[in-house]
C-alpha atoms as a PDB file:
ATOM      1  CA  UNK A   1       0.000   0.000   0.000  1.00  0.00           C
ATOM      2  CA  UNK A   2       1.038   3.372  -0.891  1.00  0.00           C
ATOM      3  CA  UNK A   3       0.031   6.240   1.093  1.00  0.00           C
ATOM      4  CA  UNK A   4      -1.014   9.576  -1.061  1.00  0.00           C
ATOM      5  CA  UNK A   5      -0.810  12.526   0.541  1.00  0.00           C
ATOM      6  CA  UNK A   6      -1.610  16.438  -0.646  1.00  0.00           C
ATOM      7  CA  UNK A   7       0.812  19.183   0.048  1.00  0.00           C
ATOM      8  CA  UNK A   8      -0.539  21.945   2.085  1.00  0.00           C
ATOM      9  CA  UNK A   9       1.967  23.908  -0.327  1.00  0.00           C
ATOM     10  CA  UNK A  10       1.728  23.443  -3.577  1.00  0.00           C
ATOM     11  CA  UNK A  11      -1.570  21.080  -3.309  1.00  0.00           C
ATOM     12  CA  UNK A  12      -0.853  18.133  -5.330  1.00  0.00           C
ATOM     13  CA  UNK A  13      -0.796  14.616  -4.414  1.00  0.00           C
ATOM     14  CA  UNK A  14       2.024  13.203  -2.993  1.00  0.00           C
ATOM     15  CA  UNK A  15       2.922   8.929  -3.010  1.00  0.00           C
ATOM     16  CA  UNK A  16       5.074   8.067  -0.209  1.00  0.00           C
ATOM     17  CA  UNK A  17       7.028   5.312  -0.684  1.00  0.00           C
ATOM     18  CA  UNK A  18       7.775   2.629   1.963  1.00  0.00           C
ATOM     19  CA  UNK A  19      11.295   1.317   3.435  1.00  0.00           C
ATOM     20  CA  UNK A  20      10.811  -1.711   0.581  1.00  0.00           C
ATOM     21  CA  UNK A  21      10.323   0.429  -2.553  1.00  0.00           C
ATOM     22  CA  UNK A  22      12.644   2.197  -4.497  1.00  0.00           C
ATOM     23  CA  UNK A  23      11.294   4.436  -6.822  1.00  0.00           C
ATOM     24  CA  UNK A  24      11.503   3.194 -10.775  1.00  0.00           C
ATOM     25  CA  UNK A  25      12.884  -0.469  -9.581  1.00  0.00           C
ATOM     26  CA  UNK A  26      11.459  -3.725 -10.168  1.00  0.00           C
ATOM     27  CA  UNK A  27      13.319  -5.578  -7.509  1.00  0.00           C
ATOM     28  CA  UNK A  28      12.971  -4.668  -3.485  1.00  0.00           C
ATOM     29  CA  UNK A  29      15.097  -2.435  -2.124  1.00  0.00           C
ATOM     30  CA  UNK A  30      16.675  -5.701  -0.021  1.00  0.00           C
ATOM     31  CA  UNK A  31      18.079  -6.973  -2.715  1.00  0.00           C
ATOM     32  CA  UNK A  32      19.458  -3.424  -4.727  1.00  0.00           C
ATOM     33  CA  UNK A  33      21.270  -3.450  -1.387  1.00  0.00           C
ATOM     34  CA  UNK A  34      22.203  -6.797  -1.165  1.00  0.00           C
ATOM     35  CA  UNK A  35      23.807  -6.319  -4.581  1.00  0.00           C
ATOM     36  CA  UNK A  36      25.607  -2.832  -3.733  1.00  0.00           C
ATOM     37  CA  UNK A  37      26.800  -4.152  -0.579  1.00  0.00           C
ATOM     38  CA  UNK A  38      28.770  -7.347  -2.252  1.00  0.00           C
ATOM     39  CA  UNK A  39      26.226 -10.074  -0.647  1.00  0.00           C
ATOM     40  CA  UNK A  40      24.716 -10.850  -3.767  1.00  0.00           C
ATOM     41  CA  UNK A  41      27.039 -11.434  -7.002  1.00  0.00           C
ATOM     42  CA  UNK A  42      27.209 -12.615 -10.540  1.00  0.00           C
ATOM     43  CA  UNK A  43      28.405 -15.927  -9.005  1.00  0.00           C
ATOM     44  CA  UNK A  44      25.395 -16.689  -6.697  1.00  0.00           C
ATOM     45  CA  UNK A  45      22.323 -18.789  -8.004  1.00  0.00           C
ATOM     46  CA  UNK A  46      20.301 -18.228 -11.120  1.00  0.00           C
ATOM     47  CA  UNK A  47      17.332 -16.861  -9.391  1.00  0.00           C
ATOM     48  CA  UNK A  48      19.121 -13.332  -8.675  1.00  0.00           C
ATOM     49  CA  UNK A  49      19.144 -10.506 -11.392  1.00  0.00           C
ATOM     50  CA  UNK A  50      21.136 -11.096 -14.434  1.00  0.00           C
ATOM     51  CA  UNK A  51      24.798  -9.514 -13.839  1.00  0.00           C
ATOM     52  CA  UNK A  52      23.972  -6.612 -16.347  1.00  0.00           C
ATOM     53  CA  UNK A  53      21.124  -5.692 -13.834  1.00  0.00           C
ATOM     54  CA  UNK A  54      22.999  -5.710 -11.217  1.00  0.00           C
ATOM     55  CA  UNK A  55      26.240  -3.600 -12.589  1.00  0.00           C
ATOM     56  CA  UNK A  56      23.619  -1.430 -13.422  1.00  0.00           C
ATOM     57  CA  UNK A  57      22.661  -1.345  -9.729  1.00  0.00           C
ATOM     58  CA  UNK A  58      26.175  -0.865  -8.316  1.00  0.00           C
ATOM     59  CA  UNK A  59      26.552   2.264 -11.383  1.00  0.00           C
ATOM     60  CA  UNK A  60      23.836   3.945 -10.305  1.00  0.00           C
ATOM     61  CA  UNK A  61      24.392   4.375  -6.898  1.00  0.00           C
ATOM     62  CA  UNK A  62      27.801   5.273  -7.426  1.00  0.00           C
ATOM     63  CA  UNK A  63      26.577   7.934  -9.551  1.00  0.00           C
ATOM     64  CA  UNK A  64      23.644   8.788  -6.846  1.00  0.00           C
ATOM     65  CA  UNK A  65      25.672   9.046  -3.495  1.00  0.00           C
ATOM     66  CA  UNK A  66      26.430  12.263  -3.496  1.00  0.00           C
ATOM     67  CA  UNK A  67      22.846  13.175  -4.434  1.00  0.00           C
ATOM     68  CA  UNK A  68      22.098  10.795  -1.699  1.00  0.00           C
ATOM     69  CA  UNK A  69      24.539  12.415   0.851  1.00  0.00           C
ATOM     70  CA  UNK A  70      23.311  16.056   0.106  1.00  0.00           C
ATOM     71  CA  UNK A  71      19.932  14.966   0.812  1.00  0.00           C
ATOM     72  CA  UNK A  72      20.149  13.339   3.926  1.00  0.00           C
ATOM     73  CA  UNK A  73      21.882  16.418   5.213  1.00  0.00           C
ATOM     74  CA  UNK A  74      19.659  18.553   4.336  1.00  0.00           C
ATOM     75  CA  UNK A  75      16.427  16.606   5.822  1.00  0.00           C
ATOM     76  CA  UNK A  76      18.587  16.429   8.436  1.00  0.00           C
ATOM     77  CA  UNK A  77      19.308  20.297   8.636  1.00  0.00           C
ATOM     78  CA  UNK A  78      15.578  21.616   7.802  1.00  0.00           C
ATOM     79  CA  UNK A  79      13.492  18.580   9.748  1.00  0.00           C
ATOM     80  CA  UNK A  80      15.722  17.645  12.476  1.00  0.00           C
ATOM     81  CA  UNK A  81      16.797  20.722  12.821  1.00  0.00           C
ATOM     82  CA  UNK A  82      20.473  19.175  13.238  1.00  0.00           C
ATOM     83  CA  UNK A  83      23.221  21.907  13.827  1.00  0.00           C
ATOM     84  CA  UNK A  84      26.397  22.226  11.513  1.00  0.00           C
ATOM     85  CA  UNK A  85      28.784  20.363  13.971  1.00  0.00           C
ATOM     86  CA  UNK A  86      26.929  17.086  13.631  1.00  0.00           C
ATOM     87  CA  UNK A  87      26.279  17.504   9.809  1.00  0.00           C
ATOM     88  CA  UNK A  88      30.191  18.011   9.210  1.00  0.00           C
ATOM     89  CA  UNK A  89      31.707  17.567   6.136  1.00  0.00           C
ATOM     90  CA  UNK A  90      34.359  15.197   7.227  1.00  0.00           C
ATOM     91  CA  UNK A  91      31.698  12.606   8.293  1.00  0.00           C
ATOM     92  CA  UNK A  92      29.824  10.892   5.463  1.00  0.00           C
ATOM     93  CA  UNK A  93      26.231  10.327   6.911  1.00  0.00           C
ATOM     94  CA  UNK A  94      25.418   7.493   4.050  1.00  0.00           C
ATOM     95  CA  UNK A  95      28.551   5.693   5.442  1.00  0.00           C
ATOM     96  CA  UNK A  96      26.978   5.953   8.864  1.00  0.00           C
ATOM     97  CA  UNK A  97      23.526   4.688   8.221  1.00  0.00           C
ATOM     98  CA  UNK A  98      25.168   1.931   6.035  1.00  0.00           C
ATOM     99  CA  UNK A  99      27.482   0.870   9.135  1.00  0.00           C
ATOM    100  CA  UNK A 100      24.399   1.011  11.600  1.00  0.00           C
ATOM    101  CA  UNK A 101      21.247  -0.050   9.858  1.00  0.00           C
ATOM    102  CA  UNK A 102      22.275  -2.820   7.945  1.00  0.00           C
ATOM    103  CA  UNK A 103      19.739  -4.600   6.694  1.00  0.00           C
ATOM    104  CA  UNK A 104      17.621  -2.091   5.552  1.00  0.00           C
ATOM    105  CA  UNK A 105      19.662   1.428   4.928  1.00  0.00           C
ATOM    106  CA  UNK A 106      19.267   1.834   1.010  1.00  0.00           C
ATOM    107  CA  UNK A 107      15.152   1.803   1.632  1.00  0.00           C
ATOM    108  CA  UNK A 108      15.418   4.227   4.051  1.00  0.00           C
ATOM    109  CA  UNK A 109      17.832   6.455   2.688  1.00  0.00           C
ATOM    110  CA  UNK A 110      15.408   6.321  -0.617  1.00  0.00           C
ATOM    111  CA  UNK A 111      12.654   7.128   1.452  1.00  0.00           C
ATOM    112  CA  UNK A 112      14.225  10.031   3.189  1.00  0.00           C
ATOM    113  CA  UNK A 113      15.169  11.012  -0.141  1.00  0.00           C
ATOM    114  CA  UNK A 114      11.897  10.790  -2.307  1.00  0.00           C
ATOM    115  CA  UNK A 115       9.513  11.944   0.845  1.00  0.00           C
ATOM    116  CA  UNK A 116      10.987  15.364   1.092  1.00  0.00           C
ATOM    117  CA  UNK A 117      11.064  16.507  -2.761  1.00  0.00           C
ATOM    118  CA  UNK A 118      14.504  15.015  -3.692  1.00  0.00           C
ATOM    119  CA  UNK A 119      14.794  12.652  -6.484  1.00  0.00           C
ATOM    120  CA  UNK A 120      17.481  10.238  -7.372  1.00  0.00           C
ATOM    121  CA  UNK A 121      18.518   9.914 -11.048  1.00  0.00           C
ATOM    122  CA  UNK A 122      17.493   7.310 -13.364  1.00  0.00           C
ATOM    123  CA  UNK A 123      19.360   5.366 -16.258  1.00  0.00           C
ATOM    124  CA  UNK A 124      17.653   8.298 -19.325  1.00  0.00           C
ATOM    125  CA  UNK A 125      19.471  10.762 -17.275  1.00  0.00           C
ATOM    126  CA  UNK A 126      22.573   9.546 -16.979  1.00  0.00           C
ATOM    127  CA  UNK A 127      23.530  11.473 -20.111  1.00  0.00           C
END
């Protein structure tokens, strides 16, 4: 189920996606992470994407983590309300939530990014 919600801003409807989803993605965000993490390769059973899928997989969120990275900061800095000290430049917060919520981060950090008007690039834009 996908929860719709209207903006008290601009008024249009919203679709918030859960931890699971990943926005333009077939497969669950479990196994897109599985996959960028190393757990799941090109070696492992035949019932796992086909190894062009997933080097697509691992290419895009190379080419997403600073877009990812950005955006977490900055729901961190306008929601949280976090100060500059904790969102320091030195400290990668991606690299955080992957160290501590592991299953699970690349949903969340998708969510985080979709549900507050950021957007993640797809293969056509790639250029």
């Amino acid at each position: 189920m996908i929860n719709r919600m209207k903006c008290t801003v601009c008024g249009r409807l919203h679709r918030q996606l859960t931890d699971g989803m990943i926005k333009f993605k077939q497969y669950s965000a479990e196994v897109i992470e599985d996959v960028v993490d190393g757990v799941i390769t090109e070696a492992d059973p035949i019932d796992y994407p086909c190894e062009g899928t997933m080097k697509h997989w691992r290419w895009w969120f190379q080419y997403n983590r600073e877009q990812m990275e950005g955006q977490i900061r900055s729901a961190g800095h306008r929601l949280l309300g976090f100060y500059n000290g904790f969102l320091s430049p030195v400290e990668s917060l991606l690299g955080e939530i992957r160290e501590r919520i592991s299953p699970g981060w690349l949903g969340m950090v998708c969510r985080i990014v979709n549900n507050t008007g950021g957007a993640l690039r797809t293969k056509t834009e790639y250029g």
